[in-house]
N, C-alpha and C. Protein backbone atom coordinates (compact mmCIF):
# COMPACT_ATOMS: atom_id res chain seq x y z
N UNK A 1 71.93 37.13 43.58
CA UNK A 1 73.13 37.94 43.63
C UNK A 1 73.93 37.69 42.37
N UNK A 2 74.18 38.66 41.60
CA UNK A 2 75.23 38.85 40.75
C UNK A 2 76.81 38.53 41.41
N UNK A 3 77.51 38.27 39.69
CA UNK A 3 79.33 38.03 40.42
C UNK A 3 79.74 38.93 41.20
N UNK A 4 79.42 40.51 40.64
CA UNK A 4 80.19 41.63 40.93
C UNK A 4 79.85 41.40 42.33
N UNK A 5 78.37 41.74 42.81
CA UNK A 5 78.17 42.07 44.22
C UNK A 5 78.60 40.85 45.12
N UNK A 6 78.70 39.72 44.61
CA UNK A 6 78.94 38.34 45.51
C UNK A 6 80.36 38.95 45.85
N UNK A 7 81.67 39.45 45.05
CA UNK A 7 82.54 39.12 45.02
C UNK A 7 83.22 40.83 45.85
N UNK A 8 82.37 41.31 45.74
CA UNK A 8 82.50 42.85 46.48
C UNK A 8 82.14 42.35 48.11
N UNK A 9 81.38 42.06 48.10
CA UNK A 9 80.34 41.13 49.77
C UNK A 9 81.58 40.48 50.52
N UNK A 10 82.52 39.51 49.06
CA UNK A 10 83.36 38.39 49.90
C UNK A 10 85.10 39.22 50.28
N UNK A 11 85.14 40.62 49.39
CA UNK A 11 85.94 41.52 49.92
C UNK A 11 86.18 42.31 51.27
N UNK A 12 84.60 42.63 51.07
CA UNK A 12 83.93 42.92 52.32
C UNK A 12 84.41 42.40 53.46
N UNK A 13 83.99 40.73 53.71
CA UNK A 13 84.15 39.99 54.67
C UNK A 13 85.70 39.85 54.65
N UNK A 14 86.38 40.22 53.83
CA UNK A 14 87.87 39.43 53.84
C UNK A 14 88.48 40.62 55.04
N UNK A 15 88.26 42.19 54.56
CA UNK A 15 88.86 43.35 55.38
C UNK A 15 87.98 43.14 57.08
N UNK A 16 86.95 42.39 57.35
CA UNK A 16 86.34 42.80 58.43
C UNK A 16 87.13 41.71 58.98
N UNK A 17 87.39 40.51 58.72
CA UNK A 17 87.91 39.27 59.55
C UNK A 17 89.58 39.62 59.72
N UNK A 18 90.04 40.20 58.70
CA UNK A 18 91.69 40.86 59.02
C UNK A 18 91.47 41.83 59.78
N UNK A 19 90.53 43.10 60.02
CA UNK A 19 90.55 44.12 60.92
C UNK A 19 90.64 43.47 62.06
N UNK A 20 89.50 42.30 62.58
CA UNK A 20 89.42 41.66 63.77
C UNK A 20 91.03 40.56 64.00
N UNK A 21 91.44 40.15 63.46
CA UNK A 21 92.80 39.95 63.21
C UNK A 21 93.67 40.52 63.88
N UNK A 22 93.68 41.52 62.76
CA UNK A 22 94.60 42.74 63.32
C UNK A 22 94.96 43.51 64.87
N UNK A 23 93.35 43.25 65.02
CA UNK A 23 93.08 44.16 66.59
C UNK A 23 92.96 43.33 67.61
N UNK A 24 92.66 41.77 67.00
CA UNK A 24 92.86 40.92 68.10
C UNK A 24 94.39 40.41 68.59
N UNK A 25 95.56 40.51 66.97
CA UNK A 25 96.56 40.33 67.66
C UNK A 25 97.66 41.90 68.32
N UNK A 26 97.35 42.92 67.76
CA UNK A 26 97.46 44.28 68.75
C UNK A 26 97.21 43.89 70.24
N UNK A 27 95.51 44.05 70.70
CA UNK A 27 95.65 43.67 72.28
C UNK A 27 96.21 42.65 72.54
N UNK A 28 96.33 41.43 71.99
CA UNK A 28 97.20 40.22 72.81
C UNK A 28 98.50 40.50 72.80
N UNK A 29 99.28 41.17 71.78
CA UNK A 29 100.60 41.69 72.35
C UNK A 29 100.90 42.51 73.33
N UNK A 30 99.69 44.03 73.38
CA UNK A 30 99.97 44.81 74.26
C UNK A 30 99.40 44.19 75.89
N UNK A 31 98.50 42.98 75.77
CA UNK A 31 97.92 42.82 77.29
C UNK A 31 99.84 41.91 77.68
N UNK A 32 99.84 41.42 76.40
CA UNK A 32 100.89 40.16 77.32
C UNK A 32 102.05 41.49 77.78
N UNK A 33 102.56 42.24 77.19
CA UNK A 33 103.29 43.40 77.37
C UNK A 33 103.05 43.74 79.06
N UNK A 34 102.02 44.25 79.18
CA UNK A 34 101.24 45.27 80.27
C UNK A 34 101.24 43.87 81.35
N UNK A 35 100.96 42.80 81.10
CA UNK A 35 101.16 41.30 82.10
C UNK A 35 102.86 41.54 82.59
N UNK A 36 103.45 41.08 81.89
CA UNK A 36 104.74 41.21 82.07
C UNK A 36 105.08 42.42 83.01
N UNK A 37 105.09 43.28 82.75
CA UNK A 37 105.40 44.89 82.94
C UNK A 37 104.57 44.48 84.89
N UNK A 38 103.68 44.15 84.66
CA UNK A 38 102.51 44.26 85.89
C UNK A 38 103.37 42.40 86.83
N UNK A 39 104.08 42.01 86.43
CA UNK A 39 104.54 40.55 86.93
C UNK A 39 106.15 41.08 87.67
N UNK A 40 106.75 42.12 86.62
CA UNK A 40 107.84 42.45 87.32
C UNK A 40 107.77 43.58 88.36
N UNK A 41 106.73 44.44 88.46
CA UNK A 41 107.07 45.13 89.33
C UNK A 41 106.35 44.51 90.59
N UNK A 42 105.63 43.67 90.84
CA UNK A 42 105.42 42.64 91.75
C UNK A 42 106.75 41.98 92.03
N UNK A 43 107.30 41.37 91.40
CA UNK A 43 108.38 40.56 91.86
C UNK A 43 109.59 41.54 92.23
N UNK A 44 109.44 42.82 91.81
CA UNK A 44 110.60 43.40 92.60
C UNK A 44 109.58 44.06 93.87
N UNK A 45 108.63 44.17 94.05
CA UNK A 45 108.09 44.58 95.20
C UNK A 45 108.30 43.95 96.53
N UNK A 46 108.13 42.22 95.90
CA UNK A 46 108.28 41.64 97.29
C UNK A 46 109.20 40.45 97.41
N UNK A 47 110.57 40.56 96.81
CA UNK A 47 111.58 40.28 96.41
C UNK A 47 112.40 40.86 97.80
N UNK A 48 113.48 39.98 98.28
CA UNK A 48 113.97 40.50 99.19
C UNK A 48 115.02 41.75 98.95
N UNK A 49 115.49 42.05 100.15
CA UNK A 49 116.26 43.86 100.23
C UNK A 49 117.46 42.74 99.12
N UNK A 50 117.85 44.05 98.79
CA UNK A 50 119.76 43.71 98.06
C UNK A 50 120.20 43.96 98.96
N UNK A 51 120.09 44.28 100.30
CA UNK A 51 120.60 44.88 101.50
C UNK A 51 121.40 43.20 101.69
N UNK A 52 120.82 42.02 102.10
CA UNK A 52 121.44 41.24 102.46
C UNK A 52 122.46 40.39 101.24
N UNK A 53 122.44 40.76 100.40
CA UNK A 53 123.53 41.00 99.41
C UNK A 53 124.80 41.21 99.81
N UNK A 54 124.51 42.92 99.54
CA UNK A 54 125.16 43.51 100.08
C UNK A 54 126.07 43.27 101.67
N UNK A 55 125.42 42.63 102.42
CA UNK A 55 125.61 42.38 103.96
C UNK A 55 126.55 41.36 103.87
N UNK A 56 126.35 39.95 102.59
CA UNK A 56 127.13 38.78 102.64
C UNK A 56 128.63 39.36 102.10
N UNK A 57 128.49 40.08 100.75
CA UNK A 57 129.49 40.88 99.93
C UNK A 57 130.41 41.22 100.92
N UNK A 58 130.01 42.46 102.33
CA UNK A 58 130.78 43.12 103.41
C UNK A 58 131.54 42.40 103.80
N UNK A 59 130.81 40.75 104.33
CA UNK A 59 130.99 40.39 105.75
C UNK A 59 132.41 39.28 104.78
N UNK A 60 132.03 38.81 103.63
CA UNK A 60 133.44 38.31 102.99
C UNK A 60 134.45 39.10 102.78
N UNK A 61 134.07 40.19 102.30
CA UNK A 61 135.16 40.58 101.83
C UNK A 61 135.65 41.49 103.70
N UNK A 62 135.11 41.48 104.61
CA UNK A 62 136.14 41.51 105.90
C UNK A 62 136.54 40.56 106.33
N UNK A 63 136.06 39.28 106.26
CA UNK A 63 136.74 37.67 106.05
C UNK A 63 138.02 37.88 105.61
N UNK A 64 137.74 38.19 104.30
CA UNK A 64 139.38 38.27 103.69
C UNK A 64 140.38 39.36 104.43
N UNK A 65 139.86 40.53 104.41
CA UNK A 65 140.85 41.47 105.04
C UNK A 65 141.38 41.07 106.25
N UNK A 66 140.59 40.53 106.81
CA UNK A 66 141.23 39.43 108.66
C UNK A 66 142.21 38.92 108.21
N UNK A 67 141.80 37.79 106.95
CA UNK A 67 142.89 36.68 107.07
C UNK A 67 144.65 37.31 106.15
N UNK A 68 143.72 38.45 105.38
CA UNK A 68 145.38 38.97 104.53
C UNK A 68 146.09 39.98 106.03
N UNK A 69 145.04 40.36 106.75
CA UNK A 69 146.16 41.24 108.11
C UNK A 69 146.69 40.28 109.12
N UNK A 70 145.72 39.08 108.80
CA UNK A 70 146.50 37.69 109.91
C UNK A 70 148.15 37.57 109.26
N UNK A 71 147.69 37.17 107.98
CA UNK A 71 149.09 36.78 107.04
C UNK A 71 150.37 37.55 107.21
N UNK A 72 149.77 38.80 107.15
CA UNK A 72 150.87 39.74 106.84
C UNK A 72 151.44 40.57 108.37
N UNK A 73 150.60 39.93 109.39
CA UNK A 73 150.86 40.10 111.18
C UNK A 73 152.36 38.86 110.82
N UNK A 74 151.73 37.76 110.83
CA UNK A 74 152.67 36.73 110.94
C UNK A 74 154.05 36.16 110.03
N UNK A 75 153.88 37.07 108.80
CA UNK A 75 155.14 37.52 108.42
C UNK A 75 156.22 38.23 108.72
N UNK A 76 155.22 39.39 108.92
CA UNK A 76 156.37 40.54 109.60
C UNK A 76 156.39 39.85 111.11
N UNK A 77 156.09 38.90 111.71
CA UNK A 77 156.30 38.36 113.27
C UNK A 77 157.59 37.67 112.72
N UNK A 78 157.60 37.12 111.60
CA UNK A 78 158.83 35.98 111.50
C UNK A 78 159.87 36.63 110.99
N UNK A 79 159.64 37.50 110.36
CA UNK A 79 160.81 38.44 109.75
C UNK A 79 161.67 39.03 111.41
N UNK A 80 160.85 39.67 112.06
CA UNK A 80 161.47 40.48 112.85
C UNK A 80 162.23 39.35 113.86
N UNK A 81 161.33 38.34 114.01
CA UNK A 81 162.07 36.87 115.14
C UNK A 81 163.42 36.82 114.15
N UNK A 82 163.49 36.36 113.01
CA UNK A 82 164.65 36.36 112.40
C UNK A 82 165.99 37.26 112.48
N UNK A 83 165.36 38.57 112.32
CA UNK A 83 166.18 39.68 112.45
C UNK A 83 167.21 39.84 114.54
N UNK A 84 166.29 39.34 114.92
CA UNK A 84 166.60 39.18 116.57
C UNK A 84 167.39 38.25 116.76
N UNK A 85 166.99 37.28 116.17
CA UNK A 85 167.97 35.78 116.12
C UNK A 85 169.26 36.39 115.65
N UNK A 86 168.86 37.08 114.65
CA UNK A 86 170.50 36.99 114.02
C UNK A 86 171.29 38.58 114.55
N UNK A 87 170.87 39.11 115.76
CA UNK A 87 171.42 40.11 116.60
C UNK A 87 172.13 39.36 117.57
N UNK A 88 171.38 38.54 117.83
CA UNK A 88 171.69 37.52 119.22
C UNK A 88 172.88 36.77 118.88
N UNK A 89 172.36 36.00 117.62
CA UNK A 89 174.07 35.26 117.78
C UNK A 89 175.36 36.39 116.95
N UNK A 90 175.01 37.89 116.50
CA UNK A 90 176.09 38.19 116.56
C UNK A 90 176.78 38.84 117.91
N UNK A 91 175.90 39.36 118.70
CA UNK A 91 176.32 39.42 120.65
C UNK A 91 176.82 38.35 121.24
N UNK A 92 176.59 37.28 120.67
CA UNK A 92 176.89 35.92 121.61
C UNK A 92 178.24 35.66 121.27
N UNK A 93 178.48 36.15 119.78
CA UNK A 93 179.57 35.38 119.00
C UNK A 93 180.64 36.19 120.11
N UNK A 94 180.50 37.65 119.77
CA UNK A 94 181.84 38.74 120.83
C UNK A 94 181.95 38.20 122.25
N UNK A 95 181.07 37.47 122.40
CA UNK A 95 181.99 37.05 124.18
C UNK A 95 181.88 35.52 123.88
């Protein structure tokens, strides 16, 4: 073998080992891609409802609404006891 053709041959080999390169790191991006893609819709498949989420979210936030209509029962209870009290001793005061 001559330089020229040795060195044409080792060109040769340089584009065939980068093609395989090339195409070997293409599918390993697109399989890990298509893995992923194929991992999440499994995990939202059998992933529980947002329903009970949702259900804890309700059941606090009517927790709270109890305890702000408890609060605001027993304010206006003390306001109005107050308001009575102070009817009473002005009736009591006239006799």
């Amino acid at each position: 073998m001559n330089a020229i053709s040795r060195s044409s041959w080792q060109a040769v080999q340089v584009f065939k080992r980068l093609r395989w390169l090339l195409l070997g790191g293409i599918f390993g991006a697109g399989g890990s891609l298509w893995v992923r893609r194929q991992f999440r819709h499994l995990a939202e498949r059998y992933a529980p409802v947002r329903g009970t989420a949702t259900i804890a979210g309700t059941a606090r936030r009517i927790g709270r609404d109890i305890r702000d209509a408890w609060s605001d029962g027993q304010r206006q209870m003390r306001d109005t006891e107050m308001q009575l009290r102070a009817k009473q001793e002005q009736v009591s005061d006239r006799y």
